[in-house]
Protein backbone atom coordinates (compact mmCIF):
# COMPACT_ATOMS: atom_id res chain seq x y z
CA UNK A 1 75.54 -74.34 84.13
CA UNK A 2 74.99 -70.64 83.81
CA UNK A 3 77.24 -69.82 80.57
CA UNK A 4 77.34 -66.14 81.15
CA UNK A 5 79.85 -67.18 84.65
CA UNK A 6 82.25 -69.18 82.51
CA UNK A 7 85.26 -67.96 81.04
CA UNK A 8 84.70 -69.04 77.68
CA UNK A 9 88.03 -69.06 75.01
CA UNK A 10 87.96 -68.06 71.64
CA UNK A 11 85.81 -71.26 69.42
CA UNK A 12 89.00 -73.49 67.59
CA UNK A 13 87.47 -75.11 63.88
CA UNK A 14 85.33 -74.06 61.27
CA UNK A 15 82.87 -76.31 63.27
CA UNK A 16 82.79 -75.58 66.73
CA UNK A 17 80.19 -75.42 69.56
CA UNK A 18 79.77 -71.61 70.66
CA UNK A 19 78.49 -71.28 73.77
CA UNK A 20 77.77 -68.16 73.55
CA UNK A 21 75.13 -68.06 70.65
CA UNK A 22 73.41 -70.68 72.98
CA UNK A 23 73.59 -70.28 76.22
CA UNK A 24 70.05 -70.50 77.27
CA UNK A 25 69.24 -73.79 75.41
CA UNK A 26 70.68 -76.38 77.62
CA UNK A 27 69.93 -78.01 80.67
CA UNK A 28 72.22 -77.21 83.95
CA UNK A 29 74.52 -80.32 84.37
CA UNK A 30 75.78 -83.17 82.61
CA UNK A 31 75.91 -86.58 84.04
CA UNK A 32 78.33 -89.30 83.11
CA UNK A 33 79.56 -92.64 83.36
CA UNK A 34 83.08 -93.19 83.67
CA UNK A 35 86.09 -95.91 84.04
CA UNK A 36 88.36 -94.64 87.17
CA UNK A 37 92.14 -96.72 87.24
CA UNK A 38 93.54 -96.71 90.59
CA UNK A 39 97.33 -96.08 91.38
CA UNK A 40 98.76 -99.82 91.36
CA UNK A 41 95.85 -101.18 89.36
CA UNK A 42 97.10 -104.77 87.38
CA UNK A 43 98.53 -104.89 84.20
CA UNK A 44 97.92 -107.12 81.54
CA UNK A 45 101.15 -109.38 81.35
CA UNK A 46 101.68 -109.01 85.35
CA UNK A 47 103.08 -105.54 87.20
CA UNK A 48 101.28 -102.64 88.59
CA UNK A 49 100.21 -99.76 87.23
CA UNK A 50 102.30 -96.26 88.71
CA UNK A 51 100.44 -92.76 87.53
CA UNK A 52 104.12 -91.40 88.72
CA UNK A 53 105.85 -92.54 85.78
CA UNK A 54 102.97 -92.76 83.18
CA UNK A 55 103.66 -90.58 80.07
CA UNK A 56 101.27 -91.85 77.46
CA UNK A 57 97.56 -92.71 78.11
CA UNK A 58 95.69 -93.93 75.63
CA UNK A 59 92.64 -95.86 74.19
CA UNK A 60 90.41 -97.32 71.37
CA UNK A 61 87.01 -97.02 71.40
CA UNK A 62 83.87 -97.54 69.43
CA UNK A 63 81.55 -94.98 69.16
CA UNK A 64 77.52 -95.85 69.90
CA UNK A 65 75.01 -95.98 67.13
CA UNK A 66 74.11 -92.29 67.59
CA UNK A 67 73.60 -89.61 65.08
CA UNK A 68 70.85 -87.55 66.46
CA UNK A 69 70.52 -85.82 69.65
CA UNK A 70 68.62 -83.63 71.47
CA UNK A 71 71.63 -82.36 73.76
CA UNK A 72 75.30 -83.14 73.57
CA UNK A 73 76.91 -86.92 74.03
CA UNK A 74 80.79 -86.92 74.39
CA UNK A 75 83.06 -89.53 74.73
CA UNK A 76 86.08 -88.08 77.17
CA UNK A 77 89.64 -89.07 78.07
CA UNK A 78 91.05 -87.48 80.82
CA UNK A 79 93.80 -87.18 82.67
CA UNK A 80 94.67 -85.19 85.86
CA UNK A 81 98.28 -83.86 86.13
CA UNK A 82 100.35 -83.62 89.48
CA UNK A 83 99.01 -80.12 90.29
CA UNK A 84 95.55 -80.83 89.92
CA UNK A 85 94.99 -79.17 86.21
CA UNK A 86 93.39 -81.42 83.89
CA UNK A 87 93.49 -82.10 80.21
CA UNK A 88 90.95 -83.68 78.27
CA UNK A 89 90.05 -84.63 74.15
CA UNK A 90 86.71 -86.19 73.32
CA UNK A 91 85.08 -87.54 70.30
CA UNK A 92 81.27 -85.29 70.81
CA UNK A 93 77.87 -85.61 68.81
CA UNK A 94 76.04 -82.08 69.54
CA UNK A 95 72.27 -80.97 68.01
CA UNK A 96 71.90 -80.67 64.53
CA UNK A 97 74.94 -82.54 63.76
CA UNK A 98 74.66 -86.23 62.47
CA UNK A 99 78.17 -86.71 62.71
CA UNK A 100 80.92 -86.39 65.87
CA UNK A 101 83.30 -84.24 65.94
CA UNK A 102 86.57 -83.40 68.09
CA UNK A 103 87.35 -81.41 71.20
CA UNK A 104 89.38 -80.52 73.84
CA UNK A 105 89.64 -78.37 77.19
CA UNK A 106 92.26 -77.41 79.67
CA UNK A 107 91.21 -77.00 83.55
CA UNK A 108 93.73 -75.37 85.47
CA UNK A 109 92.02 -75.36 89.26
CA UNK A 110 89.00 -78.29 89.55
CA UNK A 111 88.28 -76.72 92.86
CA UNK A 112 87.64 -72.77 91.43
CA UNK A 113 84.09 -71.61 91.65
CA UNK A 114 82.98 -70.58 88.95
CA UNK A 115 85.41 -73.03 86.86
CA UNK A 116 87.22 -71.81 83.95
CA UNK A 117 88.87 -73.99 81.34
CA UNK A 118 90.08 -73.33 77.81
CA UNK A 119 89.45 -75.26 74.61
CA UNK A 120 92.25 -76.85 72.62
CA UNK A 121 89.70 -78.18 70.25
CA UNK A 122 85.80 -77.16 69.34
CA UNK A 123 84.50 -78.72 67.05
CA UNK A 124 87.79 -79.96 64.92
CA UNK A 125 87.96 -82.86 62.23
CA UNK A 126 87.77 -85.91 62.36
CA UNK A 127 84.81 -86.09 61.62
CA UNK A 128 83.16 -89.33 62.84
CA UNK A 129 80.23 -91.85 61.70
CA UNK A 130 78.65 -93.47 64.63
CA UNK A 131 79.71 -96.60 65.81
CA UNK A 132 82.90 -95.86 63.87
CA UNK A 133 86.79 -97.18 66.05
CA UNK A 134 88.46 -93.97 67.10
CA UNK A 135 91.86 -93.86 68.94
CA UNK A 136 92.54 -91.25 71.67
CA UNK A 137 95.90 -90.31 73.71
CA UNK A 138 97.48 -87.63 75.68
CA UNK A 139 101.18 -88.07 76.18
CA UNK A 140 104.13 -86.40 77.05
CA UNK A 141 106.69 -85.28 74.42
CA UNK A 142 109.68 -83.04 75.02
CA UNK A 143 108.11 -81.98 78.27
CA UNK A 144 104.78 -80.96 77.24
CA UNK A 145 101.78 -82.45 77.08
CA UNK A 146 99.79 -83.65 73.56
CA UNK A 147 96.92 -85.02 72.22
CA UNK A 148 95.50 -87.14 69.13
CA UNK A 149 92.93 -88.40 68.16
CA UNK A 150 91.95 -90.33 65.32
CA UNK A 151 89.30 -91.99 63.02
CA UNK A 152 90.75 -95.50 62.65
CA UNK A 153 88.67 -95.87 59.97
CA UNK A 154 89.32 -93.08 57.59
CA UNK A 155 92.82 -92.38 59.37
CA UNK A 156 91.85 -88.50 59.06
CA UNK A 157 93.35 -87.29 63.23
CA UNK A 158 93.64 -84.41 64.68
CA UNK A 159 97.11 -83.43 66.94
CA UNK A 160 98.49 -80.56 69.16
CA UNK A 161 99.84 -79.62 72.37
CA UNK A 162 98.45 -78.12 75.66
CA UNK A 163 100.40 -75.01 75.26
CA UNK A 164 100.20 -74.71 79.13
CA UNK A 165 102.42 -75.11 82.07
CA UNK A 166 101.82 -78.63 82.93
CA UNK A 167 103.86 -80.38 85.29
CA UNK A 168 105.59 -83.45 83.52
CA UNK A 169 103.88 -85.73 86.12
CA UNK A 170 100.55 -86.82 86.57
CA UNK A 171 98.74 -87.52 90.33
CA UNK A 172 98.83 -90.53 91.71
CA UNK A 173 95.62 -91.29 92.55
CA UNK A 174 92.76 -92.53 90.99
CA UNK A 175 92.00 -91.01 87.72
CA UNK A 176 88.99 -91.60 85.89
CA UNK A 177 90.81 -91.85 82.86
CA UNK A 178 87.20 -92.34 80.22
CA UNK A 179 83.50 -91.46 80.43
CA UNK A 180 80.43 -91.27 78.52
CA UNK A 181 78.56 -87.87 79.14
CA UNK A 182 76.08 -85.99 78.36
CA UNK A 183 73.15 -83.58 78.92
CA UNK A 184 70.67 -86.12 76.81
CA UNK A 185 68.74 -88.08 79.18
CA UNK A 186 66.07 -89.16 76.37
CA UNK A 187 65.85 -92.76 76.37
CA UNK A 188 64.89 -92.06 72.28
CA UNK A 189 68.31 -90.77 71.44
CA UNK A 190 69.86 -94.05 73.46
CA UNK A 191 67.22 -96.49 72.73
CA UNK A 192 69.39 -97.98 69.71
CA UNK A 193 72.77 -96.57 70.93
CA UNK A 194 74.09 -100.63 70.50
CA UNK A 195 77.33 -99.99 72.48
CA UNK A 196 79.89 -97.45 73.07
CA UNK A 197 82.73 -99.74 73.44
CA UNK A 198 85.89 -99.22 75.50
CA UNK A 199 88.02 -101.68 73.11
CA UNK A 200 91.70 -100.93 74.90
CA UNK A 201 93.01 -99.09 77.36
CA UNK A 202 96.94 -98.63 77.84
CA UNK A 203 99.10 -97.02 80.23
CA UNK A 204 102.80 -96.47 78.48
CA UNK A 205 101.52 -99.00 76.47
CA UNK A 206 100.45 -101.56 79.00
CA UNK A 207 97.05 -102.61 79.39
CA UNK A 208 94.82 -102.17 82.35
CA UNK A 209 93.36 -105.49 83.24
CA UNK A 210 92.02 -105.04 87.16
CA UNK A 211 92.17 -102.93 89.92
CA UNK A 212 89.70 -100.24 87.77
CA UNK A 213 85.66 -99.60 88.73
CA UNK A 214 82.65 -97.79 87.52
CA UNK A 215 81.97 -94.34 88.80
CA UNK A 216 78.56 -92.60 87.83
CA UNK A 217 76.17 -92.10 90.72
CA UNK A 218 76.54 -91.58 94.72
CA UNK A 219 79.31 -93.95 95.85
CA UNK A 220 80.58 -94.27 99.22
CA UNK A 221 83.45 -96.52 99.04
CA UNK A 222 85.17 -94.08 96.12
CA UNK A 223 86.21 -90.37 96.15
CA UNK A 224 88.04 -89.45 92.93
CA UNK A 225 89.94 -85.95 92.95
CA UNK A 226 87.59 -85.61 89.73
CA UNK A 227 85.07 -86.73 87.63
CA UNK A 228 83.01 -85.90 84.32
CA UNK A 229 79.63 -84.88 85.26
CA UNK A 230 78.25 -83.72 87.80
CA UNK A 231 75.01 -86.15 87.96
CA UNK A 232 74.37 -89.65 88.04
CA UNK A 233 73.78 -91.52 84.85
CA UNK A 234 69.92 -92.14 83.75
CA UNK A 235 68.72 -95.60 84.81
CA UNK A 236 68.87 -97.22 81.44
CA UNK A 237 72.38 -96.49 80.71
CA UNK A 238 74.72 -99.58 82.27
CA UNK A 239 78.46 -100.21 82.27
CA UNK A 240 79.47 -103.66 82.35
CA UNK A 241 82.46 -105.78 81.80
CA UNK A 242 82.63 -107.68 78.51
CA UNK A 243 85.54 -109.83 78.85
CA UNK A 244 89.41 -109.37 77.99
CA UNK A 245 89.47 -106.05 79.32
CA UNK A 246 86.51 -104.79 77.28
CA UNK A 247 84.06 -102.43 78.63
CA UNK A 248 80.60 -102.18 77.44
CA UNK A 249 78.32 -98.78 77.71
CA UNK A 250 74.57 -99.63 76.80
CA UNK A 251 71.13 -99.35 77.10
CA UNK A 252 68.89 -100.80 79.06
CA UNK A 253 65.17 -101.39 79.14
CA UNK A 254 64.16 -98.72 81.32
CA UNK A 255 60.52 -100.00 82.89
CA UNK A 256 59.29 -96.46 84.54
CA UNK A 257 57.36 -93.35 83.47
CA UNK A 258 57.53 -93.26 79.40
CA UNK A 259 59.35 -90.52 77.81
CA UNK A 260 57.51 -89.75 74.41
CA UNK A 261 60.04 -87.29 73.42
CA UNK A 262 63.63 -86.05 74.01
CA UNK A 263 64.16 -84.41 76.51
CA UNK A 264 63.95 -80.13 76.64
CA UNK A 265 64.72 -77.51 79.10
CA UNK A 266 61.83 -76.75 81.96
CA UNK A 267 61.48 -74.45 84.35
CA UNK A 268 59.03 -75.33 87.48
CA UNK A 269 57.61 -73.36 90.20
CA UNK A 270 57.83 -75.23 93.41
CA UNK A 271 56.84 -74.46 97.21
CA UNK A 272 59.21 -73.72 99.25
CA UNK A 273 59.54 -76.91 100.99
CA UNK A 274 60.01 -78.47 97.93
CA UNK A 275 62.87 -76.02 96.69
CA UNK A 276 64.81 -75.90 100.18
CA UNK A 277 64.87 -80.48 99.99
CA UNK A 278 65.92 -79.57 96.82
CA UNK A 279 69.14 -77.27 97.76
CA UNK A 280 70.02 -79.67 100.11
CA UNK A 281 70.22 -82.64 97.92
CA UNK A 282 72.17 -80.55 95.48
CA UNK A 283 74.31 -79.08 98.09
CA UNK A 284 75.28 -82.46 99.38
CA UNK A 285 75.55 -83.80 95.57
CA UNK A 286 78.03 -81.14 94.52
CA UNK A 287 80.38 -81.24 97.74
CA UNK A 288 80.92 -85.17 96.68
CA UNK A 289 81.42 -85.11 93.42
CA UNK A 290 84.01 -82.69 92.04
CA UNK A 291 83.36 -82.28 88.10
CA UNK A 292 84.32 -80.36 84.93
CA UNK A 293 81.48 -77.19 84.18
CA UNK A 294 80.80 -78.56 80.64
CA UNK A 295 80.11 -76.03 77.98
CA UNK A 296 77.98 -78.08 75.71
């Protein structure tokens, strides 16, 4: 991502992630790994799942065993609301930073080119060990939309409001409601990861128990309105079901080309065969996968 295209709010917390004092130090896209939950997906206890009348999504996680990275690493709820704006909050690890920290966008159009989207958090407390539990939610109160998020461990949270005209209603469709992304793909920074953990996952306090699925690279069968990330997940990063609704983000013995070090920006001169395959690929890539232009 180009930073100097994106309309970039003013930063939110004594902590936060300025893009602008930075802009040249990070790789072009993100990839992620995410959880998408169907319209009519089963409930735990019997009953479907309807996005029409949902007005509280929320989750517990655990965060992985990370506290050093080379680029950022977020863990990201999402939800997508009946006119296609989206609000996120995420529990992020960025460079230099041992612990994670909090944030938060707004997108109002998915589909605008460049994308804009405004931060309700950058950067905010709690601040969060690795592999601490953290609870996230966005829900509707008084007819606007909220967020929280908290360290279940210290119970230090952070809470506010998407002071935005969001429609009380989110879409029905399927909305890929968590993801782990990042710009990192150093197998050092995920080698002892453990797991980031997906402990619960409610809708109006029911939990999801089927109907969900894993969306991360090219996938035919599945076309979410939107996504996190706009690349596929590196090959030693695996989502897998753990039992009683538990899902399981880890890493996995990756047997191709060593990496000896994280991962840094490069810039390569290439024919021009080379660069129009190249194009292409990307072309095609990007017209599949709608994603969020991440800032970090």
């Amino acid at each position: 991502m180009i930073f100097a295209l994106i309309l970039t709010p003013p930063r939110v917390g004594a902590l936060g992630f300025d893009p602008a004092q930075t802009e040249h130090q990070y790789p072009t896209g993100s990839w992620g790994l995410g959880v998408v939950v169907p319209d009519g997906s089963g409930l735990v206890g019997g009953g479907r799942l309807s996005w029409a009348n949902a007005t509280i999504v929320s989750l517990t996680m655990t965060l992985p065993n990370v506290s050093f990275t080379d680029y950022p690493i977020l863990a990201v709820e999402s939800v997508m609301a009946a006119d296609g704006s989206v609000m996120q909050i995420a529990a992020g690890l960025y460079p230099t930073y041992t612990k994670w920290l909090a944030y938060g966008w707004y997108i109002g159009n998915v589909q605008a080119t460049p994308q804009s989207y405004d931060w309700v958090l950058n950067g905010s407390r709690p601040i969060m060990a690795a592999g601490g539990r953290i609870f996230l939610s966005i829900y509707l109160s008084q007819g606007m939309w909220h967020y929280r998020i908290q360290d279940l461990t210290t119970s230090d949270e952070a809470e506010g409001e998407y002071a935005y005209s969001v429609p009380p209603r989110l879409r029905v469709t399927d909305q890929e409601v968590f993801a782990l992304e990042s710009y990192s793909t150093s197998n050092i920074v995920f080698a002892h990861m453990g797991n980031l953990t997906l402990d619960t996952l409610t809708v109006n306090g029911r939990q999801i128990s089927t109907g969900w699925y894993a969306y991360g690279a090219w996938d035919t069968h599945h076309n979410p309105p939107f996504v996190v990330g706009g690349l596929g997940p590196p090959p030693f990063i695996s989502l897998q079901e753990a039992g009683d609704a538990t899902l399981v983000w880890s890493y996995q013995e990756w047997s191709g080309p060593a990496e000896a070090q994280p991962t840094v920006p490069l810039t390569i001169t290439v024919g021009v065969p080379a660069a129009v395959l190249v194009l292409v690929f990307l072309a095609i890539l990007i017209s599949k996968r709608r994603r969020r232009p991440d800032t970090k």
